[in-house]
N, C-alpha and C. Protein backbone atom coordinates (compact mmCIF):
# COMPACT_ATOMS: atom_id res chain seq x y z
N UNK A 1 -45.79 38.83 3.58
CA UNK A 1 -45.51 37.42 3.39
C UNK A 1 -44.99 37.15 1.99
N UNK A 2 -45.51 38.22 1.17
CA UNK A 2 -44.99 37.75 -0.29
C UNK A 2 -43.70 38.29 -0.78
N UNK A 3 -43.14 38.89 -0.01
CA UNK A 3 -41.88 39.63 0.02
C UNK A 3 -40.94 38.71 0.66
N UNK A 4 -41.31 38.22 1.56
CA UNK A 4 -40.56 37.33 1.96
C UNK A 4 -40.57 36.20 1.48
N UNK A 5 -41.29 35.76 0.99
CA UNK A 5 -40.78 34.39 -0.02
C UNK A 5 -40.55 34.79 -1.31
N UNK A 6 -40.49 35.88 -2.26
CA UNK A 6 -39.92 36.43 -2.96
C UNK A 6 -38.58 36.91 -2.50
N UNK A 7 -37.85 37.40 -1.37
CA UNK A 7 -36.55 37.35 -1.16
C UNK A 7 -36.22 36.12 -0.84
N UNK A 8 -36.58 34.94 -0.27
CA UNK A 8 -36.46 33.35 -0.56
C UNK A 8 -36.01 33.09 -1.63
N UNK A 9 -36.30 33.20 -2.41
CA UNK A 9 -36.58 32.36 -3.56
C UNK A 9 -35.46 33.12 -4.59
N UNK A 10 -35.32 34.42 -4.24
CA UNK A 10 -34.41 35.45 -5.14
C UNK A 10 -33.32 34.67 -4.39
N UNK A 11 -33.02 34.98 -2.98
CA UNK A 11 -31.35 34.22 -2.59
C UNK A 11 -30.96 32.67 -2.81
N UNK A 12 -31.97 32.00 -2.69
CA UNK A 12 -31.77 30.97 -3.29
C UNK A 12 -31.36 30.63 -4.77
N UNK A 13 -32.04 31.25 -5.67
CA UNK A 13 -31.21 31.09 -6.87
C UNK A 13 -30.30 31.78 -7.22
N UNK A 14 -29.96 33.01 -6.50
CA UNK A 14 -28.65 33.82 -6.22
C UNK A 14 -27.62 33.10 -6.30
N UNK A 15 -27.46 32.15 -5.37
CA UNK A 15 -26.93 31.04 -3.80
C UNK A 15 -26.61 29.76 -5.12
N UNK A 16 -27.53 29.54 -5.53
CA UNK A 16 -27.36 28.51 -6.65
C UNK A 16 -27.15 28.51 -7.96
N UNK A 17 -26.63 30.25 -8.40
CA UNK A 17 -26.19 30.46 -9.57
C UNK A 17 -24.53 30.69 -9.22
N UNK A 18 -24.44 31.17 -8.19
CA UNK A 18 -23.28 31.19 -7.78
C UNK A 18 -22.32 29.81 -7.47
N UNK A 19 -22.68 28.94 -7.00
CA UNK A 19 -22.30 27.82 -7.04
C UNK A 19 -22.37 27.39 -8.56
N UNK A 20 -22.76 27.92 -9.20
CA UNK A 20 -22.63 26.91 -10.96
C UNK A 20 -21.69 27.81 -11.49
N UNK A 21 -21.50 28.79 -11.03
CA UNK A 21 -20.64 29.50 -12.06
C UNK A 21 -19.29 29.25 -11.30
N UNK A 22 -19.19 29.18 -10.11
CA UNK A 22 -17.85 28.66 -9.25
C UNK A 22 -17.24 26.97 -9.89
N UNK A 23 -18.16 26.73 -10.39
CA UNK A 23 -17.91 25.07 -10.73
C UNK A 23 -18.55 24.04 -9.74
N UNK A 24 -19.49 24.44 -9.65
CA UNK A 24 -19.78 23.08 -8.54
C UNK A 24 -20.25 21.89 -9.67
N UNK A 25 -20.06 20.35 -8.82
CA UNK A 25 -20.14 19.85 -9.89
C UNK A 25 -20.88 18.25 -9.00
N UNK A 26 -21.95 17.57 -9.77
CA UNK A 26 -22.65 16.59 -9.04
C UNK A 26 -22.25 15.46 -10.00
N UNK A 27 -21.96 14.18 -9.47
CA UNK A 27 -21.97 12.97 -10.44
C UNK A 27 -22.09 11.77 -9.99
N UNK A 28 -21.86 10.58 -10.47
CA UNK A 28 -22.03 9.06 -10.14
C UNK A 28 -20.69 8.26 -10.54
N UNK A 29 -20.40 7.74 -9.58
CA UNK A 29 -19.25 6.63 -9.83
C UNK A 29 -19.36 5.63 -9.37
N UNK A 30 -18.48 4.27 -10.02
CA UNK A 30 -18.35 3.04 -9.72
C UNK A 30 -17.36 2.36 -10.25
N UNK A 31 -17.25 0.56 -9.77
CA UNK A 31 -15.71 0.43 -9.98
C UNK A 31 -15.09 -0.48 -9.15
N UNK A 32 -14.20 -1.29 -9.86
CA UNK A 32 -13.32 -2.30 -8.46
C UNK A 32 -13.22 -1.63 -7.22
N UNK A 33 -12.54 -2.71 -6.23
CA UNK A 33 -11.54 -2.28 -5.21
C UNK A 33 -10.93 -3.87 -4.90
N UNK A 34 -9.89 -3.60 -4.57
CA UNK A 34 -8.56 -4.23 -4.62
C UNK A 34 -8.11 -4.50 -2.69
N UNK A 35 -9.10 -5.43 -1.94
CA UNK A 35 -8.90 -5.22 -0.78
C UNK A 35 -7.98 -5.72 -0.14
N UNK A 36 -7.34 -5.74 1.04
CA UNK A 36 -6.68 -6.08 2.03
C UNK A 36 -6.59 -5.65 3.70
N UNK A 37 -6.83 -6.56 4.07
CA UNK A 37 -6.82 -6.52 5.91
C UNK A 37 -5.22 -7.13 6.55
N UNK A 38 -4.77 -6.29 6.50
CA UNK A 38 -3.14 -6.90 7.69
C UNK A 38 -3.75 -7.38 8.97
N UNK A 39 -3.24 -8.47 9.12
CA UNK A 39 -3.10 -8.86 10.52
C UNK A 39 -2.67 -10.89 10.59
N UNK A 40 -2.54 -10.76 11.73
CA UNK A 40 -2.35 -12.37 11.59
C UNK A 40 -3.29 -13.52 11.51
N UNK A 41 -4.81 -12.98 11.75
CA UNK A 41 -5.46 -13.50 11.24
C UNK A 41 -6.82 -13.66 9.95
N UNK A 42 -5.99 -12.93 9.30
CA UNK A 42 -6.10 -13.16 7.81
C UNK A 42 -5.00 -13.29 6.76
N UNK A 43 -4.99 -14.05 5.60
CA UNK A 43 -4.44 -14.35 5.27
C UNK A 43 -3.71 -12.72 4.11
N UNK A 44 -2.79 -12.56 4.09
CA UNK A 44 -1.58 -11.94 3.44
C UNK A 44 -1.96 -11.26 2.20
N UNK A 45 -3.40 -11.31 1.51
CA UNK A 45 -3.51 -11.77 0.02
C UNK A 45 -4.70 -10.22 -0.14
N UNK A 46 -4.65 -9.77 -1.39
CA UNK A 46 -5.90 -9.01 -1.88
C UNK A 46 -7.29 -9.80 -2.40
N UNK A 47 -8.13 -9.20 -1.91
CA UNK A 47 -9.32 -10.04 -2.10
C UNK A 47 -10.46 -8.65 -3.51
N UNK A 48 -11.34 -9.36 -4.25
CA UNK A 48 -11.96 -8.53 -5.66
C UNK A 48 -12.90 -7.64 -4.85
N UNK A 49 -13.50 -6.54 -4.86
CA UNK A 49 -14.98 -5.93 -4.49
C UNK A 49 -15.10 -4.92 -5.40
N UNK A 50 -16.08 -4.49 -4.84
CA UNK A 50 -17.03 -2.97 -6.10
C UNK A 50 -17.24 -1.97 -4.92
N UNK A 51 -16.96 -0.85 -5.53
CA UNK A 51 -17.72 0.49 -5.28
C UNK A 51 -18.85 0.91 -5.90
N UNK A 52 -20.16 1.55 -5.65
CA UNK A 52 -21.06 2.45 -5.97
C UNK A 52 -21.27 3.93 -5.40
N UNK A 53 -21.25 4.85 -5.88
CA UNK A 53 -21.57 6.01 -4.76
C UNK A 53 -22.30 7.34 -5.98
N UNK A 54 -21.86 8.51 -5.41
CA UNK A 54 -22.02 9.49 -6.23
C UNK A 54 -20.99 10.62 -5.58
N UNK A 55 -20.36 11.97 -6.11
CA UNK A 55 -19.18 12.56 -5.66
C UNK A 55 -20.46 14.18 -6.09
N UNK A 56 -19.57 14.78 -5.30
CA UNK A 56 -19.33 16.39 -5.90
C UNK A 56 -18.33 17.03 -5.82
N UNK A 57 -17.90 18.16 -6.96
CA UNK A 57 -17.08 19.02 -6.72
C UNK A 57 -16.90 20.52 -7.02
N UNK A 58 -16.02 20.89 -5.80
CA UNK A 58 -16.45 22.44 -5.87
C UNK A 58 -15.00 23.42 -6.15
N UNK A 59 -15.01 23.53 -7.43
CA UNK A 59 -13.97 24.42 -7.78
C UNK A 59 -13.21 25.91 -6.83
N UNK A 60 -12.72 25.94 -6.49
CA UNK A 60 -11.28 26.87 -5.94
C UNK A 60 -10.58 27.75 -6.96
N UNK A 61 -10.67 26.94 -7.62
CA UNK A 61 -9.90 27.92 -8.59
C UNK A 61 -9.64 27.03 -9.97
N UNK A 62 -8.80 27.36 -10.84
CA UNK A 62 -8.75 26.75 -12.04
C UNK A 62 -7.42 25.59 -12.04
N UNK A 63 -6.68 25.85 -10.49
CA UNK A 63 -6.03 24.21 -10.31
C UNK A 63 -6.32 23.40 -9.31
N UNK A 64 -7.20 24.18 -8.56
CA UNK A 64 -7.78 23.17 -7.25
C UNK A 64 -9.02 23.46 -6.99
N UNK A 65 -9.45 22.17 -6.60
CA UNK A 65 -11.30 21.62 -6.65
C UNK A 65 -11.20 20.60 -4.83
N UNK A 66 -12.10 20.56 -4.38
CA UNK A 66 -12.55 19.80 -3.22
C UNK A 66 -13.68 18.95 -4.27
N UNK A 67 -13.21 17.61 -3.59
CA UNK A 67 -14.41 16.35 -3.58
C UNK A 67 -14.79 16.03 -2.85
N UNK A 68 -15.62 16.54 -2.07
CA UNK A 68 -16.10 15.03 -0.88
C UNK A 68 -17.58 13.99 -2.28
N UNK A 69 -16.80 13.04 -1.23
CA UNK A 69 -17.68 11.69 -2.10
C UNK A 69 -18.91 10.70 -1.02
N UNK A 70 -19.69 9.91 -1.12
CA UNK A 70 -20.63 9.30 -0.47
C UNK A 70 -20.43 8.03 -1.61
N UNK A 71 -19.78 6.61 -1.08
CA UNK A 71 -20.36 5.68 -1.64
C UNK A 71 -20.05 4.56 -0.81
N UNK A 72 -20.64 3.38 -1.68
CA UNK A 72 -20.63 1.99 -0.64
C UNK A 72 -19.66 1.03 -1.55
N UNK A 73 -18.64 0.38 -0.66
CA UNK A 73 -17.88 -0.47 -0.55
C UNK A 73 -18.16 -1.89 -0.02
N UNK A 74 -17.97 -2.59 -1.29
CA UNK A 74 -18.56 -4.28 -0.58
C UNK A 74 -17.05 -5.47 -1.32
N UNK A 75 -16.45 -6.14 -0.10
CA UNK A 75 -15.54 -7.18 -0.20
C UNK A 75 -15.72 -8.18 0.57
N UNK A 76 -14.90 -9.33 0.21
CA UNK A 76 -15.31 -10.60 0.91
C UNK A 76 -12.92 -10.80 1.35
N UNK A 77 -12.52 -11.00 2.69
CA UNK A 77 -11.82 -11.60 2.80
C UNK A 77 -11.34 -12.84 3.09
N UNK A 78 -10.45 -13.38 2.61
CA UNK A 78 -9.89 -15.16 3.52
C UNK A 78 -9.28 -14.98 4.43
N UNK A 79 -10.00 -15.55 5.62
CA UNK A 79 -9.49 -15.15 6.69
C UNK A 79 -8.19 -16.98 6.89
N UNK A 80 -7.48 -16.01 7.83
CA UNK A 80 -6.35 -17.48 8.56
C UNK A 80 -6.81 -18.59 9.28
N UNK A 81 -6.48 -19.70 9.38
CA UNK A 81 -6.83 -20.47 9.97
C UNK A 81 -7.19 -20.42 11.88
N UNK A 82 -6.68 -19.33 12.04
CA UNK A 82 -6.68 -18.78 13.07
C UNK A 82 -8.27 -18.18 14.23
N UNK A 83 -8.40 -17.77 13.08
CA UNK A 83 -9.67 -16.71 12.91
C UNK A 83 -10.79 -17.11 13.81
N UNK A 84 -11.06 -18.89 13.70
CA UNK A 84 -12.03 -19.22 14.32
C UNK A 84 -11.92 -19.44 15.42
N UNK A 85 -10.79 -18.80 16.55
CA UNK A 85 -10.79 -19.54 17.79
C UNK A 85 -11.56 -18.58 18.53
N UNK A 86 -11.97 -17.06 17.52
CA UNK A 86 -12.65 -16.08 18.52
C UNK A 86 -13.75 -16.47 17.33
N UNK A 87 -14.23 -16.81 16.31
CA UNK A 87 -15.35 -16.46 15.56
C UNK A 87 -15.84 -17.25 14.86
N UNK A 88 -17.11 -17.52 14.27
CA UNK A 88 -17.67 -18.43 13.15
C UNK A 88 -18.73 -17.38 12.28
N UNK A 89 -17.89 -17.89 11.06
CA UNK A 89 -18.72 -16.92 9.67
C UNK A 89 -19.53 -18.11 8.95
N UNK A 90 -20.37 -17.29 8.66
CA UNK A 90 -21.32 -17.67 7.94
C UNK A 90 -20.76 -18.78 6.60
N UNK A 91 -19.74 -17.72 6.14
CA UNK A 91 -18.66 -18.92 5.38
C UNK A 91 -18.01 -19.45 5.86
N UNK A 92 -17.05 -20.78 6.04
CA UNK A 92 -16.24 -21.24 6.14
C UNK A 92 -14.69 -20.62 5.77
N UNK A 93 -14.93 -19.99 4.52
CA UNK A 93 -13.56 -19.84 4.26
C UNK A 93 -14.06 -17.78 4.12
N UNK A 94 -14.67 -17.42 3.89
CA UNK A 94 -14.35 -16.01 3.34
C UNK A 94 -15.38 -15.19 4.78
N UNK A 95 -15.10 -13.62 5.12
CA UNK A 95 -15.68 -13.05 5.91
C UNK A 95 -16.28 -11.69 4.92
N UNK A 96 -17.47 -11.47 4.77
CA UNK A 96 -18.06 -10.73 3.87
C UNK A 96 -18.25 -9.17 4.80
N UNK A 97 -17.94 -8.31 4.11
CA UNK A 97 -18.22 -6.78 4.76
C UNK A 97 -18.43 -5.53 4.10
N UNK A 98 -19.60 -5.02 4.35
CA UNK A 98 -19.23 -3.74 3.79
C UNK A 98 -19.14 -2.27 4.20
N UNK A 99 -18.85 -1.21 3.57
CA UNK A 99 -18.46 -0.26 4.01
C UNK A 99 -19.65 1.47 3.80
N UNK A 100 -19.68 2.32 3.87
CA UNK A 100 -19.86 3.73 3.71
C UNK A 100 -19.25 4.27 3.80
N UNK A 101 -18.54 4.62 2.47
CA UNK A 101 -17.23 5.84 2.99
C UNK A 101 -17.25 6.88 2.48
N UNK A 102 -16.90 7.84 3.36
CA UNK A 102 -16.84 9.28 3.14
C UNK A 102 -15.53 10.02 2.95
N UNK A 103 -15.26 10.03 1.71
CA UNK A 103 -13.66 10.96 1.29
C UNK A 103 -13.87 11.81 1.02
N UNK A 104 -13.03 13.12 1.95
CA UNK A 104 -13.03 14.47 1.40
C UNK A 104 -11.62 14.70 0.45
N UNK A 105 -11.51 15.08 -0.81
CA UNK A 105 -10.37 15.01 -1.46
C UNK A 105 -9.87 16.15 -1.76
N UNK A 106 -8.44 16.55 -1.83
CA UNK A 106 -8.03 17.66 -2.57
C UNK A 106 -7.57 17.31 -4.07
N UNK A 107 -8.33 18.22 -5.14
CA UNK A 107 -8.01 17.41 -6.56
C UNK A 107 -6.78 18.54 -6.75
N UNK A 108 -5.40 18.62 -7.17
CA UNK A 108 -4.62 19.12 -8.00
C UNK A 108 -4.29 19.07 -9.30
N UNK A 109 -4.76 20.11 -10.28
CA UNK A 109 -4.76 19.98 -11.35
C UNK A 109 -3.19 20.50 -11.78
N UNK A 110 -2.31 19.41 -12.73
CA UNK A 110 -1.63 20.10 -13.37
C UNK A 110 -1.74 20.43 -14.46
N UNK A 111 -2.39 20.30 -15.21
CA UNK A 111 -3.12 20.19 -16.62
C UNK A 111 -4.70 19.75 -16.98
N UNK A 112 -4.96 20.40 -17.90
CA UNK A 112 -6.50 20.34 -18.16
C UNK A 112 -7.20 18.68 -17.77
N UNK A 113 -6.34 17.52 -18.42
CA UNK A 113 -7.11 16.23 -18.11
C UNK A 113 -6.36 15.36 -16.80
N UNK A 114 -6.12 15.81 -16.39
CA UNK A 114 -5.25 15.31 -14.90
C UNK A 114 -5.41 16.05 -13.57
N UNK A 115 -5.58 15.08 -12.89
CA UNK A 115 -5.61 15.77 -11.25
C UNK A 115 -5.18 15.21 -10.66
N UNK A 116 -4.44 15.02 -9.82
CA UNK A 116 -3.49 14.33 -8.00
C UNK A 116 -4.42 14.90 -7.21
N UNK A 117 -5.25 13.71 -6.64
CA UNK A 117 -5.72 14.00 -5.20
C UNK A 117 -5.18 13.35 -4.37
N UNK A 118 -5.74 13.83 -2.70
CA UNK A 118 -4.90 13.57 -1.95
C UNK A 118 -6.31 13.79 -0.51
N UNK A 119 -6.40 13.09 0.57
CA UNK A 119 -6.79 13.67 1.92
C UNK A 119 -7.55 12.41 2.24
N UNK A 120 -8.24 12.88 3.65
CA UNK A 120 -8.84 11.83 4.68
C UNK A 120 -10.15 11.15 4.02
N UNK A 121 -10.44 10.44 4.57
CA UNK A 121 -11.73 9.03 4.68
C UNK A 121 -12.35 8.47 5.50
N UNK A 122 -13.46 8.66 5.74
CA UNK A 122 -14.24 7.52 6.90
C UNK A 122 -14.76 7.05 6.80
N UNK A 123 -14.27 5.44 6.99
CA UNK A 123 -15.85 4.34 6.06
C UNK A 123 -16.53 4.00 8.01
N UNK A 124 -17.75 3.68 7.67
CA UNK A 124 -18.70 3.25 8.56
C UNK A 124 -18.75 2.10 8.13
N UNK A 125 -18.72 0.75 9.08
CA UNK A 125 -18.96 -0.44 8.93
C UNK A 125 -20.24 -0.45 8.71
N UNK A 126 -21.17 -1.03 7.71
CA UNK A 126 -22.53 -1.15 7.17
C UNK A 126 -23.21 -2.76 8.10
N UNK A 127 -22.38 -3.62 7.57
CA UNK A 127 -22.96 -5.00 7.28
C UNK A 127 -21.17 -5.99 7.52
N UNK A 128 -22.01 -6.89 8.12
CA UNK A 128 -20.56 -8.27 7.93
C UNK A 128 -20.98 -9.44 8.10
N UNK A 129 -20.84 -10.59 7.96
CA UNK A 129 -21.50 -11.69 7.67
C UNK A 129 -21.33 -12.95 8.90
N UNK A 130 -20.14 -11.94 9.77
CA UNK A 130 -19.97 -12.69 10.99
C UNK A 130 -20.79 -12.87 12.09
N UNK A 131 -21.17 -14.30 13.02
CA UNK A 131 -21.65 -14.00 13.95
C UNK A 131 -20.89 -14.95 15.44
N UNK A 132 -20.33 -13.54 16.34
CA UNK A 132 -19.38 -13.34 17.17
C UNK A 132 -19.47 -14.29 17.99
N UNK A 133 -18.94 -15.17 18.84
CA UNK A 133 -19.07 -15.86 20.11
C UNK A 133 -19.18 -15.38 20.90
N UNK A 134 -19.85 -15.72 22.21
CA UNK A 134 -19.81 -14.96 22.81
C UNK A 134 -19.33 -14.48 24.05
N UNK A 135 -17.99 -14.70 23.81
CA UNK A 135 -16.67 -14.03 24.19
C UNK A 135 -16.31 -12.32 23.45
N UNK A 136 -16.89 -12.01 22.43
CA UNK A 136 -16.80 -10.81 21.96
C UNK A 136 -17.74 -10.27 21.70
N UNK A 137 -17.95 -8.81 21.30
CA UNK A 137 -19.82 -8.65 20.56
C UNK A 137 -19.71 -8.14 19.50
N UNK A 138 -18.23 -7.69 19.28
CA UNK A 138 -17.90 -7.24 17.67
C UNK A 138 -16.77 -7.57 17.14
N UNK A 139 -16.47 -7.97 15.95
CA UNK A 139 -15.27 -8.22 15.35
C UNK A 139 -14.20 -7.28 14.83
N UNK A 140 -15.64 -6.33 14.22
CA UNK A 140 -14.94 -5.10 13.37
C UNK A 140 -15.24 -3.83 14.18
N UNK A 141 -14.46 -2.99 14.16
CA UNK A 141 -14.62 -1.88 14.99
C UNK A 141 -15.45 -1.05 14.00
N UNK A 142 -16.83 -0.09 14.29
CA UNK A 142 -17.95 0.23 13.65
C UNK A 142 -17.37 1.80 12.78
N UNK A 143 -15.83 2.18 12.94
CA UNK A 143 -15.34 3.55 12.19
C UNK A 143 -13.97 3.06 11.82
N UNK A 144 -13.67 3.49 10.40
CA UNK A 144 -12.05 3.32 9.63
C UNK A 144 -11.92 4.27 9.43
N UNK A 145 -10.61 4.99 10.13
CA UNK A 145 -10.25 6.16 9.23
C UNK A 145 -9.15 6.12 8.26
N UNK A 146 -8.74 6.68 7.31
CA UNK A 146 -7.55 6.59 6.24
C UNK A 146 -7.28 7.22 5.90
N UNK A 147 -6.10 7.34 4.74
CA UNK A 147 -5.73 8.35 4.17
C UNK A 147 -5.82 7.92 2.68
N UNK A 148 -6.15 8.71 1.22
CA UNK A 148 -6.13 8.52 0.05
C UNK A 148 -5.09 9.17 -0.58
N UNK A 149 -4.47 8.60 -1.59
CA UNK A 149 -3.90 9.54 -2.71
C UNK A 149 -4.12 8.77 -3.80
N UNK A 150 -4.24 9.32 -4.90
CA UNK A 150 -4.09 8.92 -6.79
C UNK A 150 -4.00 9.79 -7.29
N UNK A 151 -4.85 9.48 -8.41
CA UNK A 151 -5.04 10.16 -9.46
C UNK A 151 -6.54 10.45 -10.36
N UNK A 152 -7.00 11.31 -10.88
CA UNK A 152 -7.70 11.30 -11.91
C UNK A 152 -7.75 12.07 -13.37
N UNK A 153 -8.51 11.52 -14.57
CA UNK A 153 -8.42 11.70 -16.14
C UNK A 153 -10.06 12.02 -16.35
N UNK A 154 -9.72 13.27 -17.15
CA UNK A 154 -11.55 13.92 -17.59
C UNK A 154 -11.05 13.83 -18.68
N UNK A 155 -12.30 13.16 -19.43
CA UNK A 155 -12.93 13.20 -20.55
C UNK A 155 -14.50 13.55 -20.56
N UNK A 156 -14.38 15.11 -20.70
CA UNK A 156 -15.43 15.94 -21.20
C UNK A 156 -16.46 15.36 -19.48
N UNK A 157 -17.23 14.76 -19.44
CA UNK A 157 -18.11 14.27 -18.47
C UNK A 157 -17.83 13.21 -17.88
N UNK A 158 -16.79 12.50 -18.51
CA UNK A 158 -16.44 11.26 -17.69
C UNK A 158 -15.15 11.03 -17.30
N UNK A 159 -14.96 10.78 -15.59
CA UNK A 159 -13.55 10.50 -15.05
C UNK A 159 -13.18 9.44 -14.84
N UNK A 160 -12.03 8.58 -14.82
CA UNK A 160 -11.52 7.35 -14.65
C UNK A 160 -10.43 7.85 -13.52
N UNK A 161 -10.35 7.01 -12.62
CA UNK A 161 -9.75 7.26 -11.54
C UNK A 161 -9.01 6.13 -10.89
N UNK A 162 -7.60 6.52 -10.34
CA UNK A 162 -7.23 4.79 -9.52
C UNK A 162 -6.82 5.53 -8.11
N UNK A 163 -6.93 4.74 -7.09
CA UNK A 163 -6.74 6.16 -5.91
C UNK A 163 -5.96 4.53 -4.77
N UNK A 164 -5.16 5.04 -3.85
CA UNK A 164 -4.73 3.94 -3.01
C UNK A 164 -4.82 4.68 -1.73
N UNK A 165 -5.82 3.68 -1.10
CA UNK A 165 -6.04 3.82 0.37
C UNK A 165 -5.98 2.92 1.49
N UNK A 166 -4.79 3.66 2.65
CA UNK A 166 -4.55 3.31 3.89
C UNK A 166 -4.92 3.04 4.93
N UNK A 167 -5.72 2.47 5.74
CA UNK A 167 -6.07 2.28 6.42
C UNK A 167 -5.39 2.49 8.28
N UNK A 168 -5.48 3.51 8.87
CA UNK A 168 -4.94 4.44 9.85
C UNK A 168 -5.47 3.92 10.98
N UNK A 169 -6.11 3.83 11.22
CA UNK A 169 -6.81 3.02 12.75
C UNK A 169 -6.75 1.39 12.85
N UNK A 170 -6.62 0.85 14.01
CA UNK A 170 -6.45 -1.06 14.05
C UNK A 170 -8.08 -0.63 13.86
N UNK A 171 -8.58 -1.81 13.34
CA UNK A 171 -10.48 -1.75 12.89
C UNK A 171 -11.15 -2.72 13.70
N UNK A 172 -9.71 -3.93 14.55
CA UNK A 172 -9.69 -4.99 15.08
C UNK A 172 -10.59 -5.13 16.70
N UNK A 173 -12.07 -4.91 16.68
CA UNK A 173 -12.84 -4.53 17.73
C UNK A 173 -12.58 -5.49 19.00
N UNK A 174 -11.53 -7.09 18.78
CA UNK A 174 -12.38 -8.34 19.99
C UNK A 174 -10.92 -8.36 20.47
N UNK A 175 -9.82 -7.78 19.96
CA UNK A 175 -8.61 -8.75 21.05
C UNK A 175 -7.97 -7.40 20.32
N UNK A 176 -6.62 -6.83 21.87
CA UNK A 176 -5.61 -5.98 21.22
C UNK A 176 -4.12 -6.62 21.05
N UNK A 177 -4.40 -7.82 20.73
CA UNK A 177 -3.11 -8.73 20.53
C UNK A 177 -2.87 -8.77 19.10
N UNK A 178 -3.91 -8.41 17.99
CA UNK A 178 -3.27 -7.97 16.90
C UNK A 178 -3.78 -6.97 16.20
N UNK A 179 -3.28 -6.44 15.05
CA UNK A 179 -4.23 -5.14 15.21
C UNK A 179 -4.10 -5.18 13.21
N UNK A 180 -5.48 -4.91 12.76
CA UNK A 180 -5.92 -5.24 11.82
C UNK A 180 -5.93 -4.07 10.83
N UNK A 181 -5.31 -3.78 9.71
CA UNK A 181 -5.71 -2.03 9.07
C UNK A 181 -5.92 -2.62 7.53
N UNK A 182 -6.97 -1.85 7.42
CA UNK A 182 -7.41 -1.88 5.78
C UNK A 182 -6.49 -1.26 4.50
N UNK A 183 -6.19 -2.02 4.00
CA UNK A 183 -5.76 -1.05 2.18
C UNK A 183 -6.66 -1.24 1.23
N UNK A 184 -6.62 -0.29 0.18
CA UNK A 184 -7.69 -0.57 -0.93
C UNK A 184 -7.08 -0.17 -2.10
N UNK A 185 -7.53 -0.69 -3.10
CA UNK A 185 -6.75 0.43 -4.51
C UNK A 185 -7.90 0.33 -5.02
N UNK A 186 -8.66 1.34 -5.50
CA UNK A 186 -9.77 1.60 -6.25
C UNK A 186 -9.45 1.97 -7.71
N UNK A 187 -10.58 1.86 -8.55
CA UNK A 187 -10.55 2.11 -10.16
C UNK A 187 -11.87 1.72 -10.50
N UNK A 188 -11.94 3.17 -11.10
CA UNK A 188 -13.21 3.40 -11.71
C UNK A 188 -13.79 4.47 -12.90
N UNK A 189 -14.63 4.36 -12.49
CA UNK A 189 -15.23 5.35 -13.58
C UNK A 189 -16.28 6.32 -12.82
N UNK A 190 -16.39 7.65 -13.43
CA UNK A 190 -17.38 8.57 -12.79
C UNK A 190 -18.09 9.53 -13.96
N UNK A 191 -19.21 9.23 -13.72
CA UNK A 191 -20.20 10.44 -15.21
C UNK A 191 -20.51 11.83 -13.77
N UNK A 192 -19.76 12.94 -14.44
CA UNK A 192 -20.65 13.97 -14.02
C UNK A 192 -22.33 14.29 -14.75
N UNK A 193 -22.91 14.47 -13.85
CA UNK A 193 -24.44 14.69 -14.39
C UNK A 193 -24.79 16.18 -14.13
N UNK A 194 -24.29 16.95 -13.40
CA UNK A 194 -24.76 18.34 -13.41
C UNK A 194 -23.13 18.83 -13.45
């Protein structure tokens, strides 16, 4: 028994020295987002929100790193005058929502303080402030998928980042007469901690 949790415990920090010397890398970010919903019933316009999450990354080599990230996305849109013939929000004028999204990124380094990333996203609808008539039972469809690209800047432990994301699926759950897709432009900041 003691051999065996002595080879435990040996591959495990094997397992986890190896990952530090590859570059793995743990941190925290946060930060605007810059929202928008297309469709005809909302209005045309970007609306203010915040990100919170935390990222990791796992070095490839000395010009390419994988990120997948975990954080939460919260915006409020103005919807069209339209809006209420299927729905009534809690507001009058704005529809509040938020997100969980999961980006796996490819970082390209061309130089030591610069990277171009690039790849997919899936936010999970969390929370929304609507409550549906009941002619529908959802407004928002409960998965977004997208696509990201930007950029990011290291300084020593801390990254600043602006990244623009597409929104690939209609999200539009109650009618297929119009079909609704998310954009975002994010900017932020990120402290690596390990």
């Amino acid at each position: 028994m003691k051999s065996k949790n002595l080879l435990l415990t040996l591959a495990l920090s094997l397992s986890t020295s190896i990952l530090f010397a590859q570059g793995f890398q743990l941190g925290i970010k946060g930060g605007a987002d810059i929202q928008k919903i297309s469709g005809v019933s909302f209005n045309e316009e970007f609306a203010y929100g915040y990100h919170l999450g935390g990222f990791a990354q796992i070095s490839i080599n000395k010009k390419l790193s994988i990120q997948p990230e975990l954080y939460y996305s919260a915006a409020s849109m103005n919807k069209a005058s339209n809006f209420d013939t299927l729905y009534t929000s809690v507001d009058p004028k704005k529809i509040k929502f938020g997100y969980i999204n999961i980006p796996i990124l490819l970082n390209i380094k061309p130089g030591k303080k610069l990277a171009i990333q690039v790849g997919p996203q899936y936010g999970i609808l969390s929370n929304t402030n609507l409550s549906v008539k009941a002619n529908a039972e959802n407004a928002f469809k409960k998965g977004d998928f997208s696509m990201l690209a930007g950029f990011q800047l290291y300084f020593n432990k801390i990254r600043v980042y602006g990244r623009y994301q597409i929104g690939l699926t209609n999200i539009n759950d109650a009618s297929s007469q119009e079909k609704w897709k998310s954009q975002t432009v994010h900017l932020g900041v990120g402290l690596r901690i390990i």
